[in-house]
Protein backbone atom coordinates (compact mmCIF):
# COMPACT_ATOMS: atom_id res chain seq x y z
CA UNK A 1 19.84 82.63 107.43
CA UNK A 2 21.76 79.62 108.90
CA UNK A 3 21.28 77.15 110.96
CA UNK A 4 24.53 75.88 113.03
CA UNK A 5 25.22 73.43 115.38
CA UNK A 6 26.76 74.60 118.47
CA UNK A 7 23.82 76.46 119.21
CA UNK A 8 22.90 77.47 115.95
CA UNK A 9 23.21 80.95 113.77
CA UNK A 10 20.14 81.97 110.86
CA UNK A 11 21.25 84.78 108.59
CA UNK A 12 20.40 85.37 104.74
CA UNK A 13 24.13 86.27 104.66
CA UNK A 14 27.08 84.49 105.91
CA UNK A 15 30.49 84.86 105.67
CA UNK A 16 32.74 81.91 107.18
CA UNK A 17 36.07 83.31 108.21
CA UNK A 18 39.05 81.12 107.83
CA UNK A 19 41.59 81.16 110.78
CA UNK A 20 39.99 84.02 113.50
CA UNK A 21 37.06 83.32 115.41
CA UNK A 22 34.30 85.37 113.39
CA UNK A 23 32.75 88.83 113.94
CA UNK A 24 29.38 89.82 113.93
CA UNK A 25 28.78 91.42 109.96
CA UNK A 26 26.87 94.17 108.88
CA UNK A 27 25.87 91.50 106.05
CA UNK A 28 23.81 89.34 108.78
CA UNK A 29 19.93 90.75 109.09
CA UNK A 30 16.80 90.12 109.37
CA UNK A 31 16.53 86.15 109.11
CA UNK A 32 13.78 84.26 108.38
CA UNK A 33 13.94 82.17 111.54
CA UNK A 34 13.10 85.05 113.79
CA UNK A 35 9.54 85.45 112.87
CA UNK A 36 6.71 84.60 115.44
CA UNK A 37 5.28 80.99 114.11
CA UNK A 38 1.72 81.26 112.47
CA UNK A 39 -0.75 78.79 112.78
CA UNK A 40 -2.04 78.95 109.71
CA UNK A 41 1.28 77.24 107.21
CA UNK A 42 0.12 78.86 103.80
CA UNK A 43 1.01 82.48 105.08
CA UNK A 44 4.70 83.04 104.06
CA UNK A 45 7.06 84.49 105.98
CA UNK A 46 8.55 87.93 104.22
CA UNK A 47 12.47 88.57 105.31
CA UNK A 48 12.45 92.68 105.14
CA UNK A 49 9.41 92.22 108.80
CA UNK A 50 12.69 90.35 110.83
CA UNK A 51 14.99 91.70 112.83
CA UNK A 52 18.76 91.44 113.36
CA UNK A 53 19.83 88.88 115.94
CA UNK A 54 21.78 86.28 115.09
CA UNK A 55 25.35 86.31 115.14
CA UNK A 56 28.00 84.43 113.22
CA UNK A 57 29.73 81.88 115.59
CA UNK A 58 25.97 80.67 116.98
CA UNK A 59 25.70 81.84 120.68
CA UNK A 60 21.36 82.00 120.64
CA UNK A 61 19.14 79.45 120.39
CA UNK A 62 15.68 80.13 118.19
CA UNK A 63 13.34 82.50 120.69
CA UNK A 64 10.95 80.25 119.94
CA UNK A 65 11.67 76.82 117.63
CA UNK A 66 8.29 76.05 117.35
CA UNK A 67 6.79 75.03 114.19
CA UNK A 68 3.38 75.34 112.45
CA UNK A 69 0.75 72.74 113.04
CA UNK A 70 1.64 70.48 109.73
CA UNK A 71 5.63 70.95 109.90
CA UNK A 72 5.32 69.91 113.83
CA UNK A 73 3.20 66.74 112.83
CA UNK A 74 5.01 65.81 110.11
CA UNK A 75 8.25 65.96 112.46
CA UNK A 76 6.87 63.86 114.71
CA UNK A 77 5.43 61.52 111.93
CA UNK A 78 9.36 61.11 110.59
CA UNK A 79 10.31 60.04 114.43
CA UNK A 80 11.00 63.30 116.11
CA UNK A 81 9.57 65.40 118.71
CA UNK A 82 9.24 69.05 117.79
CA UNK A 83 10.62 69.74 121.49
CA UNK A 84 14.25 68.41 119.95
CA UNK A 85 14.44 71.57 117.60
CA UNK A 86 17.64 73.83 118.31
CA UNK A 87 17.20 76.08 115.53
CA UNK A 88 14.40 76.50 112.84
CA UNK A 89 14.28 78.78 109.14
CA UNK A 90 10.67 78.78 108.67
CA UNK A 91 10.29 80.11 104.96
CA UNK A 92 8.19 79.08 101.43
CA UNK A 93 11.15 77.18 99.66
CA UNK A 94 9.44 75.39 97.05
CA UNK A 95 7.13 78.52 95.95
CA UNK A 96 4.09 76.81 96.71
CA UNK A 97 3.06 79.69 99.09
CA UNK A 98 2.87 77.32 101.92
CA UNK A 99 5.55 77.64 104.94
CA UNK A 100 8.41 74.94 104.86
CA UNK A 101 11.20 74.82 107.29
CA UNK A 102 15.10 73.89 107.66
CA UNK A 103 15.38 72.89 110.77
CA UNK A 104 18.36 71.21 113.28
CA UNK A 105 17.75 68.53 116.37
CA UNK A 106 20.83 66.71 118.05
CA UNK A 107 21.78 63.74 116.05
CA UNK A 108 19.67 60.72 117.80
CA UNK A 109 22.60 58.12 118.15
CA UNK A 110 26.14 60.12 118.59
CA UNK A 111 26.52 62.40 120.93
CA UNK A 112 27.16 66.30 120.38
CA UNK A 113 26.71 65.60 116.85
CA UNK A 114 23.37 67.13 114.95
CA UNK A 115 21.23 66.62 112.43
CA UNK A 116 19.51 69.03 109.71
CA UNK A 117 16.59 68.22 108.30
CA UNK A 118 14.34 69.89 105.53
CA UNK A 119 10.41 70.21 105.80
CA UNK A 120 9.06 70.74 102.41
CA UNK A 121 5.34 70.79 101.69
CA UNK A 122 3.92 69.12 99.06
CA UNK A 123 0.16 69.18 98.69
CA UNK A 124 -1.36 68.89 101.82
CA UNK A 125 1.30 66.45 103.08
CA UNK A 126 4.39 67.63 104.25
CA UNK A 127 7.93 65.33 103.39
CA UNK A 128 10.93 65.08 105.90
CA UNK A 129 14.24 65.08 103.82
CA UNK A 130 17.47 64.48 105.76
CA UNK A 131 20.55 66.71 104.59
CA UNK A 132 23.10 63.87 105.45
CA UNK A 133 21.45 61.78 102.73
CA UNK A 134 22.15 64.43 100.08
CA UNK A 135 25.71 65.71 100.75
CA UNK A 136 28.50 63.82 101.78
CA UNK A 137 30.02 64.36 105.17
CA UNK A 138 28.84 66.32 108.34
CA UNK A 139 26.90 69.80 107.49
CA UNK A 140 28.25 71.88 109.88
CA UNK A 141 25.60 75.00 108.89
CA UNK A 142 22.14 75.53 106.65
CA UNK A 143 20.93 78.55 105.10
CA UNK A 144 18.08 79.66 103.06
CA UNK A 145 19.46 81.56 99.97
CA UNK A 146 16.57 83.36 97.68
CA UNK A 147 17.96 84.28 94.37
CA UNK A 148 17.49 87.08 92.16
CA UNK A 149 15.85 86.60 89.52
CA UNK A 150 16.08 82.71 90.63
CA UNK A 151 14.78 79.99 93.00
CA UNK A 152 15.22 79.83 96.73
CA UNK A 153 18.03 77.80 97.99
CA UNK A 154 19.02 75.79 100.94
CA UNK A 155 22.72 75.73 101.18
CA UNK A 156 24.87 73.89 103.82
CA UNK A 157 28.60 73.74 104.58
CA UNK A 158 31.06 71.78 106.58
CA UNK A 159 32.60 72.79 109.78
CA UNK A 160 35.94 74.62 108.72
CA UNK A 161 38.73 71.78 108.35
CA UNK A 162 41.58 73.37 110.13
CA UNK A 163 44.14 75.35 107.83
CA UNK A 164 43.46 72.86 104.71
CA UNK A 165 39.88 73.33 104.25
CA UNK A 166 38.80 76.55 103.06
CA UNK A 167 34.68 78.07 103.20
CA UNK A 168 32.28 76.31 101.09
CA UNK A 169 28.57 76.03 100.34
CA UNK A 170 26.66 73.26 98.63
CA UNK A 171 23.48 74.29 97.23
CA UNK A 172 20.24 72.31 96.80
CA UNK A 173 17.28 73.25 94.97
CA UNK A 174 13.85 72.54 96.37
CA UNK A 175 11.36 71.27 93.77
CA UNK A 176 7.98 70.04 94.80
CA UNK A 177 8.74 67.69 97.79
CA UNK A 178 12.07 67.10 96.45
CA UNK A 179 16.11 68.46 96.66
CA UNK A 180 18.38 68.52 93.99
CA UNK A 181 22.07 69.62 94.41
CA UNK A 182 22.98 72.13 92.30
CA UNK A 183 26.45 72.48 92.85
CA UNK A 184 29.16 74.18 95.33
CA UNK A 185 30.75 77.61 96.02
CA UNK A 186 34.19 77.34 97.96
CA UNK A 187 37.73 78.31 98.43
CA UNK A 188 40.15 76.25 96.10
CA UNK A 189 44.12 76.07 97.35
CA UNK A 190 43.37 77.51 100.94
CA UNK A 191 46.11 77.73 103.45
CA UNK A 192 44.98 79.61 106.14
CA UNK A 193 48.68 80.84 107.17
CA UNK A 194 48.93 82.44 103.53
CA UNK A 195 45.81 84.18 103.85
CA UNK A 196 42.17 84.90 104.86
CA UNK A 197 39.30 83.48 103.31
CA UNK A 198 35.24 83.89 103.04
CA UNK A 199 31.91 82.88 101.11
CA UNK A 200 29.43 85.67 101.15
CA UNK A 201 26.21 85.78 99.89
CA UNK A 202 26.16 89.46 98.10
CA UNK A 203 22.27 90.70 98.36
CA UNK A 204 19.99 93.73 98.72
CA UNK A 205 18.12 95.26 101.03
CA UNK A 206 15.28 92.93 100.31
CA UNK A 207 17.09 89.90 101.24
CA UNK A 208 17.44 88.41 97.90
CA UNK A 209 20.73 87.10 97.16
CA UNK A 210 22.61 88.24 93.34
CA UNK A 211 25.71 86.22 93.70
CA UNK A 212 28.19 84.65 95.60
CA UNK A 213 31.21 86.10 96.58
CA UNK A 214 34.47 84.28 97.24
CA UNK A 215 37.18 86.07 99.28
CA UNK A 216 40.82 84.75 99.58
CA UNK A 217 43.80 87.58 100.06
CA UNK A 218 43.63 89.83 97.87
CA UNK A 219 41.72 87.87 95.44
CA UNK A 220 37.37 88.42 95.03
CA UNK A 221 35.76 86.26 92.62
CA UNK A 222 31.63 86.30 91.99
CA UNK A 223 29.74 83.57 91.19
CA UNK A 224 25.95 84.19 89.80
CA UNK A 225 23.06 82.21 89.35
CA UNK A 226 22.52 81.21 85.57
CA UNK A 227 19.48 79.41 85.09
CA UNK A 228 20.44 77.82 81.60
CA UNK A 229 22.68 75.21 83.24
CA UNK A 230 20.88 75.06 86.85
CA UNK A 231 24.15 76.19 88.64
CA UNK A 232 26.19 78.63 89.86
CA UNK A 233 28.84 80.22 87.58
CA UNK A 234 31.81 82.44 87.47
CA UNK A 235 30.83 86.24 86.84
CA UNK A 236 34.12 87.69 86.52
């Protein structure tokens, strides 16, 4: 699932391509953000009941971007209307079996520009965490990544950079009503005339992500959770 300015794309799996405008992938289904809203917030969403839509480059808007009663006040309690939201990934990221959200509004002050912000519940209060304030520079996408055998995820990444800036994913870790970054995936050395690059997020048919997978040329390097250091590392 991500969430992308520019109209916005939500997949569990994304691959950025490096120098050709993107294809829809056999990788992209079922996201979390196509689910009819419920009312009721503590009933979590389950990824295998979506269907495919989304596609790579972000030509849809959400069918619906509404949000559940207490992510909608808590929205407008942080200073914005619900009626803003482009895009929403409604999903339990903090495992407290109570729906939380990822969601994207235009940026209030510059024009064309956007802003993500993260809903996470915490109690019966919900907290409003900005994305900006937590990795540097502009996120150009969002994605909720559940692990195997791990924690659920919200990664981001910049807009590609040209021919100089290769694919790349930061990843933070929801914990109560709190993110922590836990690192990045990307492309080291890119030059896009050289080669093609990608990020994938390798996963099963459940949804659940087992490792990232780094494409450049020839080259295909994995990266799994390890839960020792908090991280992503190097698999092979």
């Amino acid at each position: 699932m991500s969430i992308r300015p520019s109209l916005g794309a939500l997949a569990l799996a994304v691959m950025l391509a490096s120098c050709r405008r993107p294809e829809t992938s056999s990788a992209i289904a079922q996201p979390v953000g196509e689910a009819t809203v419920e009312s009721d917030a503590s009933k979590p969403v389950v990824a295998d009941e979506q269907t495919q839509r989304w596609v790579i480059d972000g030509t849809t808007l959400a069918a619906d971007p509404s949000l559940p009663i207490p992510l909608d006040r808590a929205l407008r309690e942080h200073g914005r209307a619900s009626e803003e939201v482009q895009d929403r990934i409604l999903h339990d990221l903090n495992g407290d079996g109570q729906l939380d959200a990822v969601v994207l509004l235009p940026a209030p002050t510059v024009a064309g520009a956007y802003d993500h912000l993260v809903l996470l519940s915490d109690g019966t209060s919900v907290r409003v965490l900005a994305i900006n304030e937590l990795v540097p520079g502009a996120s150009f996408s969002a994605a909720v990544v559940p692990l195997v055998d791990g924690p659920t995820l919200v990664a981001v990444a910049p807009r590609l950079g040209g021919c100089e800036r290769g694919p790349e994913w930061t990843f933070l870790r929801p914990t109560g009503a709190l993110l922590e970054p836990v690192g990045s995936v990307r492309v080291e050395d890119y030059d896009c005339a050289v080669a093609d690059a990608s990020v994938d997020f390798e996963r099963g048919a459940d949804g659940r992500v087992s490792a990232v997978v780094v494409r450049h040329g020839e080259a295909v390097k994995r990266y799994r959770w390890d839960g020792t250091v908090g991280s992503f590392v190097a698999a092979d």
